[in-house]
PDB file of N, CA and C in Angstrom:
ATOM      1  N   UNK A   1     -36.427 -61.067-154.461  1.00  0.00           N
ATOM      2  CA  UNK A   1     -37.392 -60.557-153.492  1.00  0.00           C
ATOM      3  C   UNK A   1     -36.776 -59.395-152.743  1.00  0.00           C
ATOM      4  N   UNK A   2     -37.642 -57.892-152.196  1.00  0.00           N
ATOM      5  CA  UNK A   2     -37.317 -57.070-151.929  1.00  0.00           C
ATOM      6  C   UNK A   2     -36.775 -57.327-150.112  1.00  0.00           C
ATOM      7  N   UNK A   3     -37.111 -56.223-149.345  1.00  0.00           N
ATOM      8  CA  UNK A   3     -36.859 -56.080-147.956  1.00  0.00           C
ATOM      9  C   UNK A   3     -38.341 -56.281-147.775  1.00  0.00           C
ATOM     10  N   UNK A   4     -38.751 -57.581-146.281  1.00  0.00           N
ATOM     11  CA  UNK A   4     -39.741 -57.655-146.285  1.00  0.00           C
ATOM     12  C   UNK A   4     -40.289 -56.847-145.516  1.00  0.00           C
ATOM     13  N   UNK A   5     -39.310 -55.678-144.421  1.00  0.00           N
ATOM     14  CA  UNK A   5     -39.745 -55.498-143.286  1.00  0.00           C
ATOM     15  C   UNK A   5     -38.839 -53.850-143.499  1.00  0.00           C
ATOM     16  N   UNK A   6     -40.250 -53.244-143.069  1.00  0.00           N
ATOM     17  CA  UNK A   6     -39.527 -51.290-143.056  1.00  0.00           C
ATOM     18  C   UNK A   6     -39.771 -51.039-141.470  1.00  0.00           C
ATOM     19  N   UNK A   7     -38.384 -50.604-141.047  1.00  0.00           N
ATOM     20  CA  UNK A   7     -38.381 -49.733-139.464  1.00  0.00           C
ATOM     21  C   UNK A   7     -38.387 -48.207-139.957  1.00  0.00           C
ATOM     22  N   UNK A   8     -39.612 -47.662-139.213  1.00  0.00           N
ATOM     23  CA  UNK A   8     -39.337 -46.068-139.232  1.00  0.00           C
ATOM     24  C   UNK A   8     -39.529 -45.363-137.707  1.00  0.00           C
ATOM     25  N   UNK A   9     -38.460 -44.830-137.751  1.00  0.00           N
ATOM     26  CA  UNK A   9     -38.246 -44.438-136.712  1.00  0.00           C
ATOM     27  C   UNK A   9     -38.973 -42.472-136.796  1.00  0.00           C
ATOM     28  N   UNK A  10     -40.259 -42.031-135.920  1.00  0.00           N
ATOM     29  CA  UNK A  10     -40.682 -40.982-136.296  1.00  0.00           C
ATOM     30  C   UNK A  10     -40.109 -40.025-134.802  1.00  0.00           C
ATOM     31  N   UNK A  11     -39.144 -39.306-135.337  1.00  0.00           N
ATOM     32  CA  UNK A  11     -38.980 -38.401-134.309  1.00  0.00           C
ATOM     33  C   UNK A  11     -39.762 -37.250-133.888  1.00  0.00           C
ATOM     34  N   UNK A  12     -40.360 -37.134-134.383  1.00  0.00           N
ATOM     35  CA  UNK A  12     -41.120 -35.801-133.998  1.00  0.00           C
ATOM     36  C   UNK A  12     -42.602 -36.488-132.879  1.00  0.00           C
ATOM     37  N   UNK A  13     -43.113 -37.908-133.041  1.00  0.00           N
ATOM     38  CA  UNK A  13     -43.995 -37.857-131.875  1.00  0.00           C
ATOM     39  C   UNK A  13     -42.988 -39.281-131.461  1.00  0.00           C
ATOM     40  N   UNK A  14     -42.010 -39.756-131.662  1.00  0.00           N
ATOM     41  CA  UNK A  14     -41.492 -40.724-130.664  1.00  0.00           C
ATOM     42  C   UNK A  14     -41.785 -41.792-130.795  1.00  0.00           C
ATOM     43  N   UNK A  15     -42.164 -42.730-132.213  1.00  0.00           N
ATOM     44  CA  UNK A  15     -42.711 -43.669-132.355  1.00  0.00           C
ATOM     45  C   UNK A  15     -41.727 -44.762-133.322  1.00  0.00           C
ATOM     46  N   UNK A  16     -41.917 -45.603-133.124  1.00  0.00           N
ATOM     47  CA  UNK A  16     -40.908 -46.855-133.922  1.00  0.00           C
ATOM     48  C   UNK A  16     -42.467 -47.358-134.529  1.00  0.00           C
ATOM     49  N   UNK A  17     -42.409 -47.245-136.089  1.00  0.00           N
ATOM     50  CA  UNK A  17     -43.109 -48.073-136.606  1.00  0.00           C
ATOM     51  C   UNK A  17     -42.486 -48.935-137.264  1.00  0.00           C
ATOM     52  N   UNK A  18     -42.897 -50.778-137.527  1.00  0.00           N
ATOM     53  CA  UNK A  18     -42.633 -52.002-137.971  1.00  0.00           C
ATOM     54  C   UNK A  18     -43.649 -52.230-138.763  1.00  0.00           C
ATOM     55  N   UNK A  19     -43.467 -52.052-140.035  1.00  0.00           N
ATOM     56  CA  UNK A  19     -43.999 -52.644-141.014  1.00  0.00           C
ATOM     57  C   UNK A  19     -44.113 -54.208-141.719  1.00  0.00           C
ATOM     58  N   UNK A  20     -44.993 -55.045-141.686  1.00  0.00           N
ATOM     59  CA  UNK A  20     -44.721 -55.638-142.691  1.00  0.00           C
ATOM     60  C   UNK A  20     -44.508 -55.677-143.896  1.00  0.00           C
ATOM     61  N   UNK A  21     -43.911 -56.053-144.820  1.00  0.00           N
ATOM     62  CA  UNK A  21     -45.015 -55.620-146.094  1.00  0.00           C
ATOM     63  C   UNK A  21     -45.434 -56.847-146.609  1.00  0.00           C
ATOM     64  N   UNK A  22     -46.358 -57.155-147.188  1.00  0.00           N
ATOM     65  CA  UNK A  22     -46.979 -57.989-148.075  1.00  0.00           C
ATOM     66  C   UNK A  22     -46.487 -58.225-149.312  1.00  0.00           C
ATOM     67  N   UNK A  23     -47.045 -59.902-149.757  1.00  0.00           N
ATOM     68  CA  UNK A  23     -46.225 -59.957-151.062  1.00  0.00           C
ATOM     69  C   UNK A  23     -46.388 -59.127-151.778  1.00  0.00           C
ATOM     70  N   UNK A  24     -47.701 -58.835-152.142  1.00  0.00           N
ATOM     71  CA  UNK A  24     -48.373 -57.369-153.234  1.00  0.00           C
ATOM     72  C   UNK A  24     -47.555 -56.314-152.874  1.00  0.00           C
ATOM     73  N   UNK A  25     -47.063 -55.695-152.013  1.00  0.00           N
ATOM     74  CA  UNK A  25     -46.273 -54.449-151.443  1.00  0.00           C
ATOM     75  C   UNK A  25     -44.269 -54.979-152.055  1.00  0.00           C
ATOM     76  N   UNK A  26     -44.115 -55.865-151.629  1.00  0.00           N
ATOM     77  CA  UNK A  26     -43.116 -55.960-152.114  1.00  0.00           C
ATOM     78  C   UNK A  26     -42.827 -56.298-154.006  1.00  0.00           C
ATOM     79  N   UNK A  27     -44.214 -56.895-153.676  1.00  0.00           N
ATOM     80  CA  UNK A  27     -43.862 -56.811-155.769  1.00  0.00           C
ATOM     81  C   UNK A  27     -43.680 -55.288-156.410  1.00  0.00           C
ATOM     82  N   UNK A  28     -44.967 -54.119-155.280  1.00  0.00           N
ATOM     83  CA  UNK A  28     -45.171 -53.182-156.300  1.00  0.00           C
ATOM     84  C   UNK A  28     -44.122 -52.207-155.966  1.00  0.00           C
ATOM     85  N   UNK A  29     -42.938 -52.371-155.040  1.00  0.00           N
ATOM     86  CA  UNK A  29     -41.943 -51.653-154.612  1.00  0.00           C
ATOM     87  C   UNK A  29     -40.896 -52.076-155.322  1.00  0.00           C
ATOM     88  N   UNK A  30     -40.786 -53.053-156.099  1.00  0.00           N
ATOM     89  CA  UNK A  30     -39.777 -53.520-157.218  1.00  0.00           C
ATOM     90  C   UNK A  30     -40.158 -52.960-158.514  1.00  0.00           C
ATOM     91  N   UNK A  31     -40.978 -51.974-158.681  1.00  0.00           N
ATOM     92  CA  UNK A  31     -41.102 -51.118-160.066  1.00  0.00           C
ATOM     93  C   UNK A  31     -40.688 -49.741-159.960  1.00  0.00           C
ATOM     94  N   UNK A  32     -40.297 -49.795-158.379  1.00  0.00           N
ATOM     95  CA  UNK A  32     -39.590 -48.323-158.442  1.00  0.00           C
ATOM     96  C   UNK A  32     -38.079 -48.194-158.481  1.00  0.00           C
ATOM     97  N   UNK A  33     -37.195 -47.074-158.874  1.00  0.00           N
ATOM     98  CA  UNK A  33     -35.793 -47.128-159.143  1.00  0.00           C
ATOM     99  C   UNK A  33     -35.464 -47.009-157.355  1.00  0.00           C
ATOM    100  N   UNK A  34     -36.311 -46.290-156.697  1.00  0.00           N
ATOM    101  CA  UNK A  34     -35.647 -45.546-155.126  1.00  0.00           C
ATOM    102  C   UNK A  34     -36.821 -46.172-154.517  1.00  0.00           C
ATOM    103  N   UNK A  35     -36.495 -46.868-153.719  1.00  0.00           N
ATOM    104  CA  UNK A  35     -37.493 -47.181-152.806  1.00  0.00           C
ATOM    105  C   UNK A  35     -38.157 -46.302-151.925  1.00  0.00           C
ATOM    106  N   UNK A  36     -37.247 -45.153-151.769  1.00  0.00           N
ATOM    107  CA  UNK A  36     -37.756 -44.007-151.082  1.00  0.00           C
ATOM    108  C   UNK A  36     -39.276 -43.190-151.528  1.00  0.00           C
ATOM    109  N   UNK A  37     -39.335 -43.271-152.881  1.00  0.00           N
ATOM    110  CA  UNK A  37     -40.228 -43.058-153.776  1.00  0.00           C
ATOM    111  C   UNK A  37     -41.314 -43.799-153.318  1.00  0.00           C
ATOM    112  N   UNK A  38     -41.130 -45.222-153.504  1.00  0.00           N
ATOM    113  CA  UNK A  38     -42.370 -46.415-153.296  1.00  0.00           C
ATOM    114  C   UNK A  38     -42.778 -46.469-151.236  1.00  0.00           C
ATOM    115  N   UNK A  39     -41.726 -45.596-150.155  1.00  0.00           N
ATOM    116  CA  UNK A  39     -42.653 -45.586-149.357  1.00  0.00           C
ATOM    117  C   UNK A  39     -43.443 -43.905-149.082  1.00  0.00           C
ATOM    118  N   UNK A  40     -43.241 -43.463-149.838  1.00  0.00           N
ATOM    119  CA  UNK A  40     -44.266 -42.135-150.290  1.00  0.00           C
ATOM    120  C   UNK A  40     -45.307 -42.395-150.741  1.00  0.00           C
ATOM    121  N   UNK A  41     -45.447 -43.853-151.254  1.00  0.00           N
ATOM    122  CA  UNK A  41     -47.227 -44.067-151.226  1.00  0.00           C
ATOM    123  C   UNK A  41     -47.822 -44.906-150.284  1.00  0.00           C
ATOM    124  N   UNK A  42     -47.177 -44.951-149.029  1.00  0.00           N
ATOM    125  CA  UNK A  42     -47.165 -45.907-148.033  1.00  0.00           C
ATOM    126  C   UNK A  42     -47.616 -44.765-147.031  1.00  0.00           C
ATOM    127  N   UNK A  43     -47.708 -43.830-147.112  1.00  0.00           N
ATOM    128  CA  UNK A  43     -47.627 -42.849-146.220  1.00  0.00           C
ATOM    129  C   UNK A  43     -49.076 -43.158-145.472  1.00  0.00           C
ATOM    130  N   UNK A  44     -50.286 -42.396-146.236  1.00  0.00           N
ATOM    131  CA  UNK A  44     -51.684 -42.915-145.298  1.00  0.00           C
ATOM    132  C   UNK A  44     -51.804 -43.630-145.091  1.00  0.00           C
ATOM    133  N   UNK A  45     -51.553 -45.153-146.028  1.00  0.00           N
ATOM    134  CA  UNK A  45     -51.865 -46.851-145.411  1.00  0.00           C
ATOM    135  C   UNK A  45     -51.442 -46.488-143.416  1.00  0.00           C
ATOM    136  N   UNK A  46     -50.019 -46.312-144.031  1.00  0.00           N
ATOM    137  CA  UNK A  46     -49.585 -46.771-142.280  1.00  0.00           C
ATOM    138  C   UNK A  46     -49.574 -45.268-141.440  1.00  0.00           C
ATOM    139  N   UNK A  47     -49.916 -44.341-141.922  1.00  0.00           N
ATOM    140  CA  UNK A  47     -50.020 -42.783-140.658  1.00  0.00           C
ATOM    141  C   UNK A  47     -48.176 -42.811-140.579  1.00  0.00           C
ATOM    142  N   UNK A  48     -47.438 -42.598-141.511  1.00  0.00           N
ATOM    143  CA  UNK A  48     -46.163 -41.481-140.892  1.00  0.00           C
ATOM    144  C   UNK A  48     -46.474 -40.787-141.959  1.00  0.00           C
ATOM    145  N   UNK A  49     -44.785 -39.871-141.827  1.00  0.00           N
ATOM    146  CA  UNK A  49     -44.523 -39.122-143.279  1.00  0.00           C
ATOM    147  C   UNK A  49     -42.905 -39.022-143.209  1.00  0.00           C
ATOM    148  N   UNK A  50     -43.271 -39.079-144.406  1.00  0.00           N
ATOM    149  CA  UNK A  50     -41.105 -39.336-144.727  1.00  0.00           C
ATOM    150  C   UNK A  50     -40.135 -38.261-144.508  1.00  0.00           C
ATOM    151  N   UNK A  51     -40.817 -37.112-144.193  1.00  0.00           N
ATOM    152  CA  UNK A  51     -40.169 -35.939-143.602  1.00  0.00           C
ATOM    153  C   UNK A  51     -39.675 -36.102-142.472  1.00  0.00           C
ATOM    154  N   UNK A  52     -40.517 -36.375-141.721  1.00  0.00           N
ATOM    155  CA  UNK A  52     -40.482 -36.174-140.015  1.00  0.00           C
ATOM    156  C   UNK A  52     -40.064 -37.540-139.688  1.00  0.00           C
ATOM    157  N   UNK A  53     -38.821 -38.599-140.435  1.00  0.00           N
ATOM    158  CA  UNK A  53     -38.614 -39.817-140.138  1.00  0.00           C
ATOM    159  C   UNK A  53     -37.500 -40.304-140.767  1.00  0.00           C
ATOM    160  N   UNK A  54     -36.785 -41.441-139.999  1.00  0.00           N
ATOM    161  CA  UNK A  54     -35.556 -41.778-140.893  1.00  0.00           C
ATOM    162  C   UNK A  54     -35.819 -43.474-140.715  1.00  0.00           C
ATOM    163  N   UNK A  55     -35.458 -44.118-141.537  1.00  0.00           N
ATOM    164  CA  UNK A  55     -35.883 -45.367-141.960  1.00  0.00           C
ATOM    165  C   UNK A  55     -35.147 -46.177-142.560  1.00  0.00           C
ATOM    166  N   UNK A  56     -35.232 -47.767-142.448  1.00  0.00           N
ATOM    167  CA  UNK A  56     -34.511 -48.896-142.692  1.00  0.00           C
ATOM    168  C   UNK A  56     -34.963 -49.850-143.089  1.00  0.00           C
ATOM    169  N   UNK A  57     -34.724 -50.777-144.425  1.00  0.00           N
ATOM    170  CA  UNK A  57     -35.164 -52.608-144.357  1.00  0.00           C
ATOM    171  C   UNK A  57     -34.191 -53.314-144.036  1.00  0.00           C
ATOM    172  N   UNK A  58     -35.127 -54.182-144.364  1.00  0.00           N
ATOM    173  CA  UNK A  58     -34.274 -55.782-143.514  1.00  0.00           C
ATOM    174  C   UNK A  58     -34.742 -56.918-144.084  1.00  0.00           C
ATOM    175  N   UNK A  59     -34.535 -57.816-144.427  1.00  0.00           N
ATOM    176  CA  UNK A  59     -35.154 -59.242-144.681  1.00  0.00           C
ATOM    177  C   UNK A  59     -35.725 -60.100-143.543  1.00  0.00           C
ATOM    178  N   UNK A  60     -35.196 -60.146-142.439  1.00  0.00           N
ATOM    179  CA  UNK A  60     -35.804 -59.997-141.411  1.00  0.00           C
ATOM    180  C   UNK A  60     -35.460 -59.178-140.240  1.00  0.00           C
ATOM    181  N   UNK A  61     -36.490 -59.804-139.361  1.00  0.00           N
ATOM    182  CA  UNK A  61     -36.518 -58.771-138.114  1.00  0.00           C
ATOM    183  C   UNK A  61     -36.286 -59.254-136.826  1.00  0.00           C
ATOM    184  N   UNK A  62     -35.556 -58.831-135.839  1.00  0.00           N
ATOM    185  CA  UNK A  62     -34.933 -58.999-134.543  1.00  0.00           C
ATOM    186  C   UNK A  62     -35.198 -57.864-134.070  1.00  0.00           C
ATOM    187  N   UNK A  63     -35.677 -58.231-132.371  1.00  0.00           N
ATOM    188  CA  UNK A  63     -36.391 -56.832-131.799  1.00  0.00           C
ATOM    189  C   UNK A  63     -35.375 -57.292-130.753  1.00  0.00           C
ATOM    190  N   UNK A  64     -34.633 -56.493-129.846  1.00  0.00           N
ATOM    191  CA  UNK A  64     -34.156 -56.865-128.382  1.00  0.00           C
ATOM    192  C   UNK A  64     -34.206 -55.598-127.616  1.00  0.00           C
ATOM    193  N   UNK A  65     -34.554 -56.146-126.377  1.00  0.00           N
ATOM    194  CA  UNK A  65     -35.677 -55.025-125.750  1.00  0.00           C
ATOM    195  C   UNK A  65     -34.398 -54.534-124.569  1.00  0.00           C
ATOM    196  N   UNK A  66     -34.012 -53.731-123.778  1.00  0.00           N
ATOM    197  CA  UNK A  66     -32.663 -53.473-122.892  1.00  0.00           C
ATOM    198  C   UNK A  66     -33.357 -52.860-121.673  1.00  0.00           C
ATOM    199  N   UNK A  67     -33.105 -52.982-120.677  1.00  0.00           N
ATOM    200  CA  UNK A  67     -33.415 -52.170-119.411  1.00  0.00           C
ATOM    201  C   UNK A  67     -32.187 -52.085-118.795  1.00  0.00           C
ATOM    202  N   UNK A  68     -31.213 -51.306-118.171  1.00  0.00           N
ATOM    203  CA  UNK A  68     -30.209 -50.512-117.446  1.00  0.00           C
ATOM    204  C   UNK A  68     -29.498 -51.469-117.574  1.00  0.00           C
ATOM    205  N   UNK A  69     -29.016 -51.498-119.422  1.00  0.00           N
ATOM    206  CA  UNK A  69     -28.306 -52.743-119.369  1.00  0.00           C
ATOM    207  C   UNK A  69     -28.472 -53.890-120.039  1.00  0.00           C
ATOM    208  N   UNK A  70     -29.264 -54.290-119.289  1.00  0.00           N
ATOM    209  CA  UNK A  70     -29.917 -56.081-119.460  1.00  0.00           C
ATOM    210  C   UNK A  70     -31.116 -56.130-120.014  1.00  0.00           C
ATOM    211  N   UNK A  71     -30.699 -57.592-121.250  1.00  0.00           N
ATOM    212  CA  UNK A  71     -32.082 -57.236-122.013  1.00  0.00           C
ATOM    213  C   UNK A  71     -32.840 -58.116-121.071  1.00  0.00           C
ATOM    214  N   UNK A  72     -34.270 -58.086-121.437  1.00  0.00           N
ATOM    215  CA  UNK A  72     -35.717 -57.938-120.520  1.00  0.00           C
ATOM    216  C   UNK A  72     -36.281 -58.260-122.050  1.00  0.00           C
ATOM    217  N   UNK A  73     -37.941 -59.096-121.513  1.00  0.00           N
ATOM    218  CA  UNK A  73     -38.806 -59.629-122.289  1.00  0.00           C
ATOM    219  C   UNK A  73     -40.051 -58.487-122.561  1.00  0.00           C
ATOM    220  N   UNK A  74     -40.125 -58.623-123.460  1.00  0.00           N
ATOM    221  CA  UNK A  74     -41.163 -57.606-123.905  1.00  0.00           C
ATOM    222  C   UNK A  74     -42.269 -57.278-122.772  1.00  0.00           C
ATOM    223  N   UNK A  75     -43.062 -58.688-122.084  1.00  0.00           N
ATOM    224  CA  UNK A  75     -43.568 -58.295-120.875  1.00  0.00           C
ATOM    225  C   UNK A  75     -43.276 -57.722-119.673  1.00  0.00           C
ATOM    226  N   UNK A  76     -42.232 -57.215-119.877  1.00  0.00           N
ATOM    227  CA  UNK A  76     -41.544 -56.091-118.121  1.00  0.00           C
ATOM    228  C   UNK A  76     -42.134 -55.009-118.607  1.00  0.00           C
ATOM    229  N   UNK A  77     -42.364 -54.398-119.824  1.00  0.00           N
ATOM    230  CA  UNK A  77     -42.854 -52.815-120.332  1.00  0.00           C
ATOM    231  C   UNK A  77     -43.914 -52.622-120.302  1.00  0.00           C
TER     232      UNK A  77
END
């Protein structure tokens, strides 16, 4: 089984997108040699583009949130 989970980080408007992917998404990303390739057709589904972004998987996912320091619960933001 592939990476279930893509972070893209889009610098140009400042956005962290978290992807899931689905089983269907991860099956059809195991027929490509570069995965880089297979999220170039991911592009309209989710609104980035692989230019203007640098990006990561994971099997899973851990979010920890920091304020001057100290992490803080998603509800302080």
């Amino acid at each position: 089984m592939g990476p279930r989970y893509v972070i893209i980080l889009d610098f140009c408007i400042g956005a962290l997108n978290i992807i899931r992917l689905t089983d269907e998404e991860i099956k059809e990303s195991e027929r490509y040699d570069d995965f880089e390739e297979y999220l170039l057709t991911l592009e309209d589904k989710y609104g980035f583009r692989l230019d203007n972004c640098q990006w990561m998987t994971t099997e899973n996912l851990n979010v920890y949130w920091y304020d001057n320091g100290q992490e803080v619960s998603r509800e302080q933001f």
